[in-house]
Protein backbone atom coordinates (compact mmCIF):
# COMPACT_ATOMS: atom_id res chain seq x y z
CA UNK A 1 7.51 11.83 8.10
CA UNK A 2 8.74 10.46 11.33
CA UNK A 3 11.68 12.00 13.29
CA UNK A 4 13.86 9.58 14.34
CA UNK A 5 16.34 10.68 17.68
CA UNK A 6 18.91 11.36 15.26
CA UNK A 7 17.27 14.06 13.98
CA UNK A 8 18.64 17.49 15.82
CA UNK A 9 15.63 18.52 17.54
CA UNK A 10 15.19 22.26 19.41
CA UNK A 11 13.72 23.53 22.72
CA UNK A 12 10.98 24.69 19.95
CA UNK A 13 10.08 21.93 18.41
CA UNK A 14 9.21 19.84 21.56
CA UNK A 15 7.19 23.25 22.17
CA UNK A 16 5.31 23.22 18.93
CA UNK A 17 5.06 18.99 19.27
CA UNK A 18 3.29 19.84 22.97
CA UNK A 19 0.98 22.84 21.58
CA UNK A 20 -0.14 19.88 18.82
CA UNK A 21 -1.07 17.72 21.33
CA UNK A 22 -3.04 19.70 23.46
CA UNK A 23 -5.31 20.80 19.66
CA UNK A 24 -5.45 17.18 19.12
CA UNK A 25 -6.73 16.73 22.90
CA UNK A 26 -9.62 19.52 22.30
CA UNK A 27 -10.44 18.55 18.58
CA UNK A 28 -12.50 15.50 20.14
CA UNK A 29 -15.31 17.92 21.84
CA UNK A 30 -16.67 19.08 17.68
CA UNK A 31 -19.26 17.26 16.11
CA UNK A 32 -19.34 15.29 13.46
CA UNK A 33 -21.27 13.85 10.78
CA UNK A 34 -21.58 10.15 10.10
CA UNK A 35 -22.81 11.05 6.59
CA UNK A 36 -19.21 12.53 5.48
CA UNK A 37 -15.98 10.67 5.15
CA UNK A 38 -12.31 12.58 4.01
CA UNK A 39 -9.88 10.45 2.53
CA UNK A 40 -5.78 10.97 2.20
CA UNK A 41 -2.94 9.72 0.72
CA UNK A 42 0.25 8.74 1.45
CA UNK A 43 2.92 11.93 0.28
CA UNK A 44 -0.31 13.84 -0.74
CA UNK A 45 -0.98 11.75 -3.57
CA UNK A 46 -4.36 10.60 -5.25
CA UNK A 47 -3.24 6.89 -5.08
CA UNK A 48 -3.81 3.38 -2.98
CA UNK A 49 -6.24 1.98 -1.48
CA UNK A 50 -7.94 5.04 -0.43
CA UNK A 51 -8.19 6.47 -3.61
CA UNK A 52 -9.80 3.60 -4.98
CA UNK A 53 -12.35 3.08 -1.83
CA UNK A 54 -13.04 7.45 -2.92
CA UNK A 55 -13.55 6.62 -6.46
CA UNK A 56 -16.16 3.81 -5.67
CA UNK A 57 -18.14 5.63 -3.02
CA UNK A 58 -17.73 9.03 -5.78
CA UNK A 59 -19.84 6.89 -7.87
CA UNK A 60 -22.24 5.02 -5.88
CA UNK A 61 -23.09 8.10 -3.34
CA UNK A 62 -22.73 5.78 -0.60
CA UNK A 63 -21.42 8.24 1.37
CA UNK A 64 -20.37 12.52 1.16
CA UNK A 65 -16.77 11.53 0.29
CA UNK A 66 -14.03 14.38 0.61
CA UNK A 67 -10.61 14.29 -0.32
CA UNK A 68 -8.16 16.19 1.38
CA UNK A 69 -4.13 17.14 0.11
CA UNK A 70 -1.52 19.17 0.98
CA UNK A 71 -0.91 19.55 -2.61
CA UNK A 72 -2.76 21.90 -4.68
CA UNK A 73 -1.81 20.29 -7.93
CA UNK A 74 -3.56 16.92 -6.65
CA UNK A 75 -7.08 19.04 -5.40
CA UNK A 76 -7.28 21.04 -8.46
CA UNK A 77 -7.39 17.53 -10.59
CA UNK A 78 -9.67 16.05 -8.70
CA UNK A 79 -11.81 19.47 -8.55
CA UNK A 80 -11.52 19.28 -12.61
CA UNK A 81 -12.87 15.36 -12.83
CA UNK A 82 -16.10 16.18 -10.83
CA UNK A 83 -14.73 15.71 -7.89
CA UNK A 84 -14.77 17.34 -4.37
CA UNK A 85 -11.62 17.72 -2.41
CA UNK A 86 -9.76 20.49 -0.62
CA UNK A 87 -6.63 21.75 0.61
CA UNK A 88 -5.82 20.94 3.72
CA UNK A 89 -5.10 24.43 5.71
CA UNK A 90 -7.71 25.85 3.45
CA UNK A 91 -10.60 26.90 5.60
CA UNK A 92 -13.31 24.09 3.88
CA UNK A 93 -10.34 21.52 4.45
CA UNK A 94 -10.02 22.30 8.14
CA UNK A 95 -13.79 22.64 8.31
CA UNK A 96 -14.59 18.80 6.77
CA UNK A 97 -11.41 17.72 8.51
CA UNK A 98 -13.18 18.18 12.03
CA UNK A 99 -16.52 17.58 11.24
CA UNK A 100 -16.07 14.33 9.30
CA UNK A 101 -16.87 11.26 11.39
CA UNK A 102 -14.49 8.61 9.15
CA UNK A 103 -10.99 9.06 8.21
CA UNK A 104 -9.86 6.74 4.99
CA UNK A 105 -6.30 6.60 5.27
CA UNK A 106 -3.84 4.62 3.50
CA UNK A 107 -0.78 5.01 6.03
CA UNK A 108 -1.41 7.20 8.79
CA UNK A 109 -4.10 9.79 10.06
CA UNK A 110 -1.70 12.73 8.93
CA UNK A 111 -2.79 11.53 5.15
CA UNK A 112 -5.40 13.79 5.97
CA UNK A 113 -5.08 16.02 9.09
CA UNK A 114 -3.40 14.19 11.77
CA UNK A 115 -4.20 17.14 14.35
CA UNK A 116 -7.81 17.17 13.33
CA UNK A 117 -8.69 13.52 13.82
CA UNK A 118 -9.40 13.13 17.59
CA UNK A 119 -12.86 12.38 17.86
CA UNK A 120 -12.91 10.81 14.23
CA UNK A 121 -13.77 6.81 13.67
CA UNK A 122 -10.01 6.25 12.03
CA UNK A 123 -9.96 3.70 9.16
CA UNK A 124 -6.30 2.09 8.24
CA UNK A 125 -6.34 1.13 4.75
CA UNK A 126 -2.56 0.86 5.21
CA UNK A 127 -1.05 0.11 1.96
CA UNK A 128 0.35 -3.23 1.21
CA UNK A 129 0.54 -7.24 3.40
CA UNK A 130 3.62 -7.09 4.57
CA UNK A 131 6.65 -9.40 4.15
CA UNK A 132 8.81 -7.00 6.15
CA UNK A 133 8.06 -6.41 9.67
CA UNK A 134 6.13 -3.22 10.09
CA UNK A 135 5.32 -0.59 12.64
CA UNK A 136 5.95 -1.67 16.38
CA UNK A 137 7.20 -4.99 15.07
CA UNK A 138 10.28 -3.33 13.54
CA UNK A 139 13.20 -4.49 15.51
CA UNK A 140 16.01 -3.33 13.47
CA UNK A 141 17.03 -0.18 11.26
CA UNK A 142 16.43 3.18 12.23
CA UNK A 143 12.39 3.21 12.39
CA UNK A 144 12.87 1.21 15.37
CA UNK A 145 14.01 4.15 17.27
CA UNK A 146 10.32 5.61 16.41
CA UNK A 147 7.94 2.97 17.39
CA UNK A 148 10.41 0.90 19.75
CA UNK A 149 12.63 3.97 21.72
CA UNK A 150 14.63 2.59 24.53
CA UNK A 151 14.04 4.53 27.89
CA UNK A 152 11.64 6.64 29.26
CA UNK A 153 13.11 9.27 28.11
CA UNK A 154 13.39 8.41 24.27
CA UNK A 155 9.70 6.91 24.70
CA UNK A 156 8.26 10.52 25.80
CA UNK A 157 10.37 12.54 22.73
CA UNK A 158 8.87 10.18 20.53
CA UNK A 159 5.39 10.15 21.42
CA UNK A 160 5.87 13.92 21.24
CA UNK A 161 7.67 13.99 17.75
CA UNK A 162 5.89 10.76 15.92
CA UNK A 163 2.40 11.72 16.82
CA UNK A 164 0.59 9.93 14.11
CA UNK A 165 2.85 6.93 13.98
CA UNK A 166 1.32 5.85 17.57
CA UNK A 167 -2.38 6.70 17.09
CA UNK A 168 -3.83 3.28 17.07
CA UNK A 169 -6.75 3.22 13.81
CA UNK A 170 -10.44 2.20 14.95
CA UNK A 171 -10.79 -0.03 12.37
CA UNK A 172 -8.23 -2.23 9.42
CA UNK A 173 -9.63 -4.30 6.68
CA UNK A 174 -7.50 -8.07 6.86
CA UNK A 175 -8.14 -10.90 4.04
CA UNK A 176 -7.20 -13.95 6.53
CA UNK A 177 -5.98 -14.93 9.61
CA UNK A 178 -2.27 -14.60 9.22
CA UNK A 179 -3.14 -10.84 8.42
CA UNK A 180 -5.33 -10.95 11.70
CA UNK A 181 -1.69 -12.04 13.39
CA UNK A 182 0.39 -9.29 11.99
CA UNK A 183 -2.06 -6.36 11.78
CA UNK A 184 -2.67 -7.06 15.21
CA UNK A 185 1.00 -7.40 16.12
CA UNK A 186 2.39 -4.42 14.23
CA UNK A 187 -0.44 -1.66 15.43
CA UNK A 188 -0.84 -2.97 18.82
CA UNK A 189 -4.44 -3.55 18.24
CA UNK A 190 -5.62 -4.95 21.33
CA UNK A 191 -8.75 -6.95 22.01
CA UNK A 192 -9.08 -7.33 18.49
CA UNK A 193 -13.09 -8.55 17.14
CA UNK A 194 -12.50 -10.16 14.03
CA UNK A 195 -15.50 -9.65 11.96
CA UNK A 196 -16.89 -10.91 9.67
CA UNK A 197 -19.12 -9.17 6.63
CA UNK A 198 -21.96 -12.41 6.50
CA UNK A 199 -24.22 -11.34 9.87
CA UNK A 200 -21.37 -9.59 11.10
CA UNK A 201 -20.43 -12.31 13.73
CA UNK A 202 -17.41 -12.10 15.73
CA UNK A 203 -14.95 -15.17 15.81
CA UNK A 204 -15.09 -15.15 20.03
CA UNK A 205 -18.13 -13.15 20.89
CA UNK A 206 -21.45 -11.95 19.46
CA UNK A 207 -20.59 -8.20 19.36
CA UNK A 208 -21.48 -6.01 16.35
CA UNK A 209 -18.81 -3.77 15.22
CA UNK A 210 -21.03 -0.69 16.55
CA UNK A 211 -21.31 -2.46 20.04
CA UNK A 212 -17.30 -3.33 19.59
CA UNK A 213 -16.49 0.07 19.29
CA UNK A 214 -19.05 1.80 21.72
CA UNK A 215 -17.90 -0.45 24.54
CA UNK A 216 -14.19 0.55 23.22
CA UNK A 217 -13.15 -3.28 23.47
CA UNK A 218 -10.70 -2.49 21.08
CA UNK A 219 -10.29 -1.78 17.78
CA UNK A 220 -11.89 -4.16 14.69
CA UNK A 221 -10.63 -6.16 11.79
CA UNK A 222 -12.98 -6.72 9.05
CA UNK A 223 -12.60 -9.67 6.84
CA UNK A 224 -11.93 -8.58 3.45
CA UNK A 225 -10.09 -7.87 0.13
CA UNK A 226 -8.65 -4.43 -0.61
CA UNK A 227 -10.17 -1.56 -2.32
CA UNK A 228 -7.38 -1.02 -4.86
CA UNK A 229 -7.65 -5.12 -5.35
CA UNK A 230 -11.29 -5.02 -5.68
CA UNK A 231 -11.75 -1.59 -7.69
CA UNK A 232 -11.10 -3.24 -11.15
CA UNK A 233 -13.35 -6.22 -10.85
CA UNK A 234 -16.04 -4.07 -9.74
CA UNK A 235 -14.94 -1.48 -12.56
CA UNK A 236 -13.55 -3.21 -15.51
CA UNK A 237 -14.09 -0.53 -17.76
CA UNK A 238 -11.62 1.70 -16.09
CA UNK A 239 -8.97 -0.57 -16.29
CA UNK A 240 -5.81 1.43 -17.69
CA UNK A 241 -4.83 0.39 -21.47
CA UNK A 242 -0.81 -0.27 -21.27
CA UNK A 243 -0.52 0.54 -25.52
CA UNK A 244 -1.75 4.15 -24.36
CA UNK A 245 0.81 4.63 -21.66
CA UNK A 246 3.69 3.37 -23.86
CA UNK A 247 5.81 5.45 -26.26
CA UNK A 248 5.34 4.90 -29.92
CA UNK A 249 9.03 4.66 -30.18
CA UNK A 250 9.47 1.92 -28.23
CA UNK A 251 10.61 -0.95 -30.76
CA UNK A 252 7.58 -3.34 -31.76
CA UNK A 253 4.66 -1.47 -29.74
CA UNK A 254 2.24 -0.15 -32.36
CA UNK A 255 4.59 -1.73 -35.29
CA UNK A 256 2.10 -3.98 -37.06
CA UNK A 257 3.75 -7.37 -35.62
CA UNK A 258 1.30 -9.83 -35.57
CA UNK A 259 1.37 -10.36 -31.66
CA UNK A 260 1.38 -8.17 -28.90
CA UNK A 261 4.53 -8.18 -26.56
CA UNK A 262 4.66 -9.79 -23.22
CA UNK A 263 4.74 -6.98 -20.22
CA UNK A 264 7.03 -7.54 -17.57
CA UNK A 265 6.62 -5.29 -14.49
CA UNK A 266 9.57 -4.81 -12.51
CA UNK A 267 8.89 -3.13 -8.58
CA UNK A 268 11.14 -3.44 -6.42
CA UNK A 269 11.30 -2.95 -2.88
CA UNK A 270 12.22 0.80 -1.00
CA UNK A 271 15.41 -0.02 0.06
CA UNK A 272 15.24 2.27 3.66
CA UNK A 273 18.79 1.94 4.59
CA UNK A 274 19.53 5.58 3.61
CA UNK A 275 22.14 4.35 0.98
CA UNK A 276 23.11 7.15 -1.57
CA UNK A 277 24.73 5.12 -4.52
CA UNK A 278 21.83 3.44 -6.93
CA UNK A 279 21.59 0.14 -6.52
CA UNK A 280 19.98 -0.93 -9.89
CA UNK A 281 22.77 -0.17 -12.01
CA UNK A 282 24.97 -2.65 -10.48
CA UNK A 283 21.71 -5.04 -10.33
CA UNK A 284 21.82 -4.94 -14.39
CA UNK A 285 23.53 -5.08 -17.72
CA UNK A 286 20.74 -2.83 -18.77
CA UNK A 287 22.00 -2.56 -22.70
CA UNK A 288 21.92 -6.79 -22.68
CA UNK A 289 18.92 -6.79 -20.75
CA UNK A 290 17.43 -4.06 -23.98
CA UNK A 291 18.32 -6.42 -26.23
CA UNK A 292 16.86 -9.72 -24.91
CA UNK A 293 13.21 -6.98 -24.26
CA UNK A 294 13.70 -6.27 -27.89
CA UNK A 295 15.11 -9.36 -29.47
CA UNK A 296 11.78 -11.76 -27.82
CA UNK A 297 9.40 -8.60 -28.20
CA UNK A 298 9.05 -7.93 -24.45
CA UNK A 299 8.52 -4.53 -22.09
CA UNK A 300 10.09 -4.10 -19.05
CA UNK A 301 7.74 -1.51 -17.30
CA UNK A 302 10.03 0.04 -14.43
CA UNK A 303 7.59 0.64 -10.89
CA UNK A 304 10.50 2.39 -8.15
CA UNK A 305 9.37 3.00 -4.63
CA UNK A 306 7.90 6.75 -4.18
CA UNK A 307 10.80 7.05 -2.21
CA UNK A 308 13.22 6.04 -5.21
CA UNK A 309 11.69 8.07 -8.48
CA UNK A 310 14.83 10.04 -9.33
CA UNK A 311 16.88 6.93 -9.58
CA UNK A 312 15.26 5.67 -12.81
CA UNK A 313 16.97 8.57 -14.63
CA UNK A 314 19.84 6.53 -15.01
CA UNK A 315 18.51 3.58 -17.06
CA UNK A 316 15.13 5.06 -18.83
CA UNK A 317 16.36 5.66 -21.94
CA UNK A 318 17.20 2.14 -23.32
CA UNK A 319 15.02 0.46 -25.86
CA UNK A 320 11.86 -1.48 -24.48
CA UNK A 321 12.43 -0.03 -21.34
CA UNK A 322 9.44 1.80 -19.97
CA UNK A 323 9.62 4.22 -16.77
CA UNK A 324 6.29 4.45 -15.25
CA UNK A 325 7.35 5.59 -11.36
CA UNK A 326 5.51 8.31 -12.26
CA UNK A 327 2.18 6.87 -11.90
CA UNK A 328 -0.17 7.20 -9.02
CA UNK A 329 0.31 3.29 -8.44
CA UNK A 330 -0.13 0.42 -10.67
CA UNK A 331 -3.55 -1.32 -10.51
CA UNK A 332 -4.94 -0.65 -13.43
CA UNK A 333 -2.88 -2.05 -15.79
CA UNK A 334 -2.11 -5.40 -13.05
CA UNK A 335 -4.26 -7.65 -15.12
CA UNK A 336 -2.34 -6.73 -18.78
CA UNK A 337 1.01 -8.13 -16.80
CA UNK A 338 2.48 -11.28 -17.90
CA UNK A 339 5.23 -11.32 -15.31
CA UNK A 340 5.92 -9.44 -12.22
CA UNK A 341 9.73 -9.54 -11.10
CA UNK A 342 10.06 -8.08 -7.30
CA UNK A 343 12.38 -8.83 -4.46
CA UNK A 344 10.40 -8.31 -1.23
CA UNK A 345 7.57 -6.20 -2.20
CA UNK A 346 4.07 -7.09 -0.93
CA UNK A 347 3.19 -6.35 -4.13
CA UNK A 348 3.50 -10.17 -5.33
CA UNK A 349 0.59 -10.99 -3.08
CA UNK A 350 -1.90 -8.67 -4.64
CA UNK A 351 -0.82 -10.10 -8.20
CA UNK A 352 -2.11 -14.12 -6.61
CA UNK A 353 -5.49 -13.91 -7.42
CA UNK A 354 -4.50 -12.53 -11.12
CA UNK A 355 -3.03 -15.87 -11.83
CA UNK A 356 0.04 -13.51 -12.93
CA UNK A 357 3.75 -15.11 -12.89
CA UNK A 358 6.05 -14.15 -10.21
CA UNK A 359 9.89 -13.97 -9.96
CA UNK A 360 11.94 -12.75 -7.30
CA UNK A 361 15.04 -10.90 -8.29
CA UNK A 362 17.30 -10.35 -4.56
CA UNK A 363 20.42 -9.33 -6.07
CA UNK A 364 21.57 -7.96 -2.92
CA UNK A 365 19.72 -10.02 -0.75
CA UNK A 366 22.42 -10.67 2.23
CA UNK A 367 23.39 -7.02 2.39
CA UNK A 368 19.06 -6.29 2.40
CA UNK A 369 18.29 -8.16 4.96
CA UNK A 370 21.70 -7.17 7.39
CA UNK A 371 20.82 -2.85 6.80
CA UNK A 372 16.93 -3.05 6.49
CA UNK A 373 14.01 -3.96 8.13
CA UNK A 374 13.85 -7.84 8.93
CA UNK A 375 11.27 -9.88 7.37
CA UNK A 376 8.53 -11.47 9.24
CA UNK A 377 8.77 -15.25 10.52
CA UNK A 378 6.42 -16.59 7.85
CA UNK A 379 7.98 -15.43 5.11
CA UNK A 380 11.05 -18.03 5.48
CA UNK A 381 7.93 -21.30 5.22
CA UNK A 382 6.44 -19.96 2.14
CA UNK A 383 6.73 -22.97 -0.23
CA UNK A 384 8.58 -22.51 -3.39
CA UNK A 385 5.76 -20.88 -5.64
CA UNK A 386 8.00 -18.68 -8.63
CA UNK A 387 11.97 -18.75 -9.33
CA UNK A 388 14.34 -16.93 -6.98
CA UNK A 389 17.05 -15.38 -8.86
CA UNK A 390 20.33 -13.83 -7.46
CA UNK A 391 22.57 -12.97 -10.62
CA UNK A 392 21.45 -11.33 -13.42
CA UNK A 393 21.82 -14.07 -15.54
CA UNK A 394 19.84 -16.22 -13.87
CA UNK A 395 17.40 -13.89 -14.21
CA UNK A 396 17.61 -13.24 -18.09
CA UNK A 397 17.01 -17.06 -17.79
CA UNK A 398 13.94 -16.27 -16.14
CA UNK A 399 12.89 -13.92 -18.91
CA UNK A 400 12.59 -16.83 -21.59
CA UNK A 401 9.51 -16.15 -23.12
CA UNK A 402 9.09 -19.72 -23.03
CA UNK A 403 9.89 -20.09 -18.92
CA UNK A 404 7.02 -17.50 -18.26
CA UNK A 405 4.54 -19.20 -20.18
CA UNK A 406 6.02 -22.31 -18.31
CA UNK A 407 5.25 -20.90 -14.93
CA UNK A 408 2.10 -21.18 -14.33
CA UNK A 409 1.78 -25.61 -14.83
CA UNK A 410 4.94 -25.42 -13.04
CA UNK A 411 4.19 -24.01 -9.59
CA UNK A 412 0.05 -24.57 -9.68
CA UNK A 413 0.08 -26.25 -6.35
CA UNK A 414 2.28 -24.31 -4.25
CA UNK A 415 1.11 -21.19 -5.79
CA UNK A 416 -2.34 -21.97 -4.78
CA UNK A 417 -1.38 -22.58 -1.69
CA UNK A 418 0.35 -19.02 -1.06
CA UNK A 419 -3.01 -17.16 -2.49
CA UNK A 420 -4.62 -18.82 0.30
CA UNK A 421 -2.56 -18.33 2.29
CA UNK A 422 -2.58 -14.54 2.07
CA UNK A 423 -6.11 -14.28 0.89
CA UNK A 424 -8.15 -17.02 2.61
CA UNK A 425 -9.92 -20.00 1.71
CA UNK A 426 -12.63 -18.31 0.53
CA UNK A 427 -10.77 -16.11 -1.76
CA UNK A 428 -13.22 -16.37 -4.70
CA UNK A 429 -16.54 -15.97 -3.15
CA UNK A 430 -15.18 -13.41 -0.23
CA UNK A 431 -17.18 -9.68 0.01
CA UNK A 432 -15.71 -7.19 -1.51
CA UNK A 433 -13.97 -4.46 0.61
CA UNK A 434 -16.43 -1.76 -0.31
CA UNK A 435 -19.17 -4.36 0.70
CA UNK A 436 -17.53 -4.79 3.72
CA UNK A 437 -16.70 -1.05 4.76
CA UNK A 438 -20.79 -0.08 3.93
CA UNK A 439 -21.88 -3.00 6.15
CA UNK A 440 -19.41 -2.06 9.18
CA UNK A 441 -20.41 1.69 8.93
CA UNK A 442 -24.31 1.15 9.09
CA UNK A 443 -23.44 -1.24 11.94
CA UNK A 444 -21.78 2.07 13.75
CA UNK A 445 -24.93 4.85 12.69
């Protein structure tokens, strides 16, 4: 986690931050292998795209892939599927931690070990295309006193304190060229060679991604999908069955009607403004909202922010209401959704290329946008592509089984235009981003 200035810190701490440093300094001198990669997780989970790029590689033997946790709970499952991973202060974690030439991370290089990684080829997965500004581009809120501290003084206690936050990743995957603009914005990636994965040639020079990086030009984005996007369509037949997942109890799942229900996911955005009150109870009549789910034979599946889990205890136990925060993330079951409702969650974008419905639900939209992050430029000249409700009522509207199925002939244009927008022209035919992360690692061997 990164300490803001608010947080109280002692003589100590800037101590301990300065002893870190100088281990990350000295890391860089060990050796490591080009035929071993460790992967990490946001939290310590087994999740994102990371997890999905370590699943893939697990099977194909592309590469010796590692993953590494800070909790136990998460090695000793992946030890019981087959798989090899390792705590990280255990001795074998430390060990593969310094001697592994990638790092597969989904946020930052402290996924894994960020003391260990100097030396390391670091690989941002990073974990979503982002509709709110991100990383250096945050301008407002209190993460912009860790990646934008005013005065030299604030500046050096943060690059002491928020060590990972400022290490800049050798290469990030990017599906177009408004990614290109932001990725390179919000990690300061400078001299950027866009690559791409046909003959791996640059868009302003002929450099290879291993003569890129040699000549440390700057760091490389790859033109790609994302693993966790990809996984499925490479792996259909682990694609997660939602009537497995869902109580029997739950009124008509598993009740003989002759049609399955419509699944609606609802995710909503973190809300990082520190508030303490919940603000999904206010957001919903939840019992009228039940009723409608189990009146048109619908599911709401509930998706909170990591961050949020232990609010969904207060509106889990209504019929047809299904809590699955709990989950690892949601990717498998993406393709079994007949609606997504969100508010400013990137998550919409990796639901385009489904074809899945969209509707935006920003019940507290003028109060979001005043105490969190602000959203990026673009995001205001999207063209109207799925509903945008602001009551609740407009949103049971919404819910009509009849104005979902409606959706899709409504908004075909402008929807297409968004997916290509996010995902490039060449959306349908593009590499895969395991295709593309083999071809830019034989380029470095």
């Amino acid at each position: 986690m990164a300490l803001t200035l608010r947080h109280k810190l002692k003589v100590t701490d800037y101590l301990k931050a300065c002893v870190r440093k100088l281990i990350y300094t000295l890391v860089a001198v060990f050796p490591r292998s080009n035929h071993k990669a460790v992967f990490g997780s946001y939290k310590d989970s087994f999740s994102d795209n990371s997890k999905y790029l370590y699943l893939h590689w697990q099977h194909t033997q592309f590469i010796r892939t590692i993953w590494i946790s800070g909790n136990k709970d998460v090695v000793r499952q992946r030890k019981k599927s087959g798989q090899e991973a390792y705590y990280r202060w255990s001795l074998k974690g430390i060990f593969h931690c310094l001697s592994a030439k990638y790092y597969f991370y989904n946020s930052y290089i402290g996924d894994i070990n960020q003391w260990l990684a100097n030396g390391a080829t670091k690989v941002n997965l990073w974990h979503g295309l982002p509709m709110k500004k991100i990383e250096f581009d945050i301008n407002n809120g209190p993460m912009t006193e860790v990646f934008n501290p005013q005065g030299k003084l604030n500046q050096l206690k943060q690059w002491l304190v928020s060590h990972q936050q400022l290490i800049k990743p050798d290469l990030m995957l990017s599906p177009s060229p408004l990614m290109d603009d932001i990725f390179s914005s919000a990690f300061r990636l400078n001299s950027i060679n866009n690559v791409s994965v046909t003959g791996f040639s640059s868009q302003n020079s002929a450099h290879s991604i291993k003569e890129a990086s040699n000549k440390n030009q700057g760091s490389v984005l790859v033109r790609s999908g994302s693993p966790r996007t990809d996984y499925y369509h490479q792996h259909p037949e682990q694609k997660i069955d939602l009537r497995y997942l869902i109580n029997d109890s739950v009124t008509g799942i598993n009740s003989g009607l002759a049609t399955q229900p419509q699944y609606i996911l609802y995710a909503p955005s973190w809300r990082d403004n520190k508030q303490q009150k919940n603000p999904y109870l206010h957001a919903f009549d939840w019992q009228q909202l039940s009723d409608h789910l189990v009146q048109n034979n619908q599911i709401l599946l509930l998706r909170l922010h990591p961050n949020e889990l232990a609010l969904a205890a207060d509106f889990v136990d209504f019929p047809n209401i299904v809590n699955l925060s709990h989950l690892e993330d949601v990717y498998g079951i993406l393709g079994q959704i007949h609606l997504l409702i969100t508010d400013y969650s990137s998550l919409f974008i990796d639901v385009l290329p489904l074809g899945t419905a969209v509707c935006f639900y920003r019940f507290d939209e003028q109060d979001y946008l005043q105490d969190c992050r602000n959203m990026y430029d673009y995001t205001n000249k999207l063209p109207s592509f799925a509903p945008i409700c602001k009551s609740f009522n407009h949103l049971l509207e919404c819910l009509q089984p009849q104005a979902i199925s409606s959706q899709t002939e409504l908004y075909t244009q402008t929807y297409h235009e968004v997916s290509q927008l996010f995902w490039g022209k060449g959306m349908i035919n593009r590499v895969s981003a395991f295709s593309a992360l083999e071809a830019a690692l034989k380029q470095q061997r």
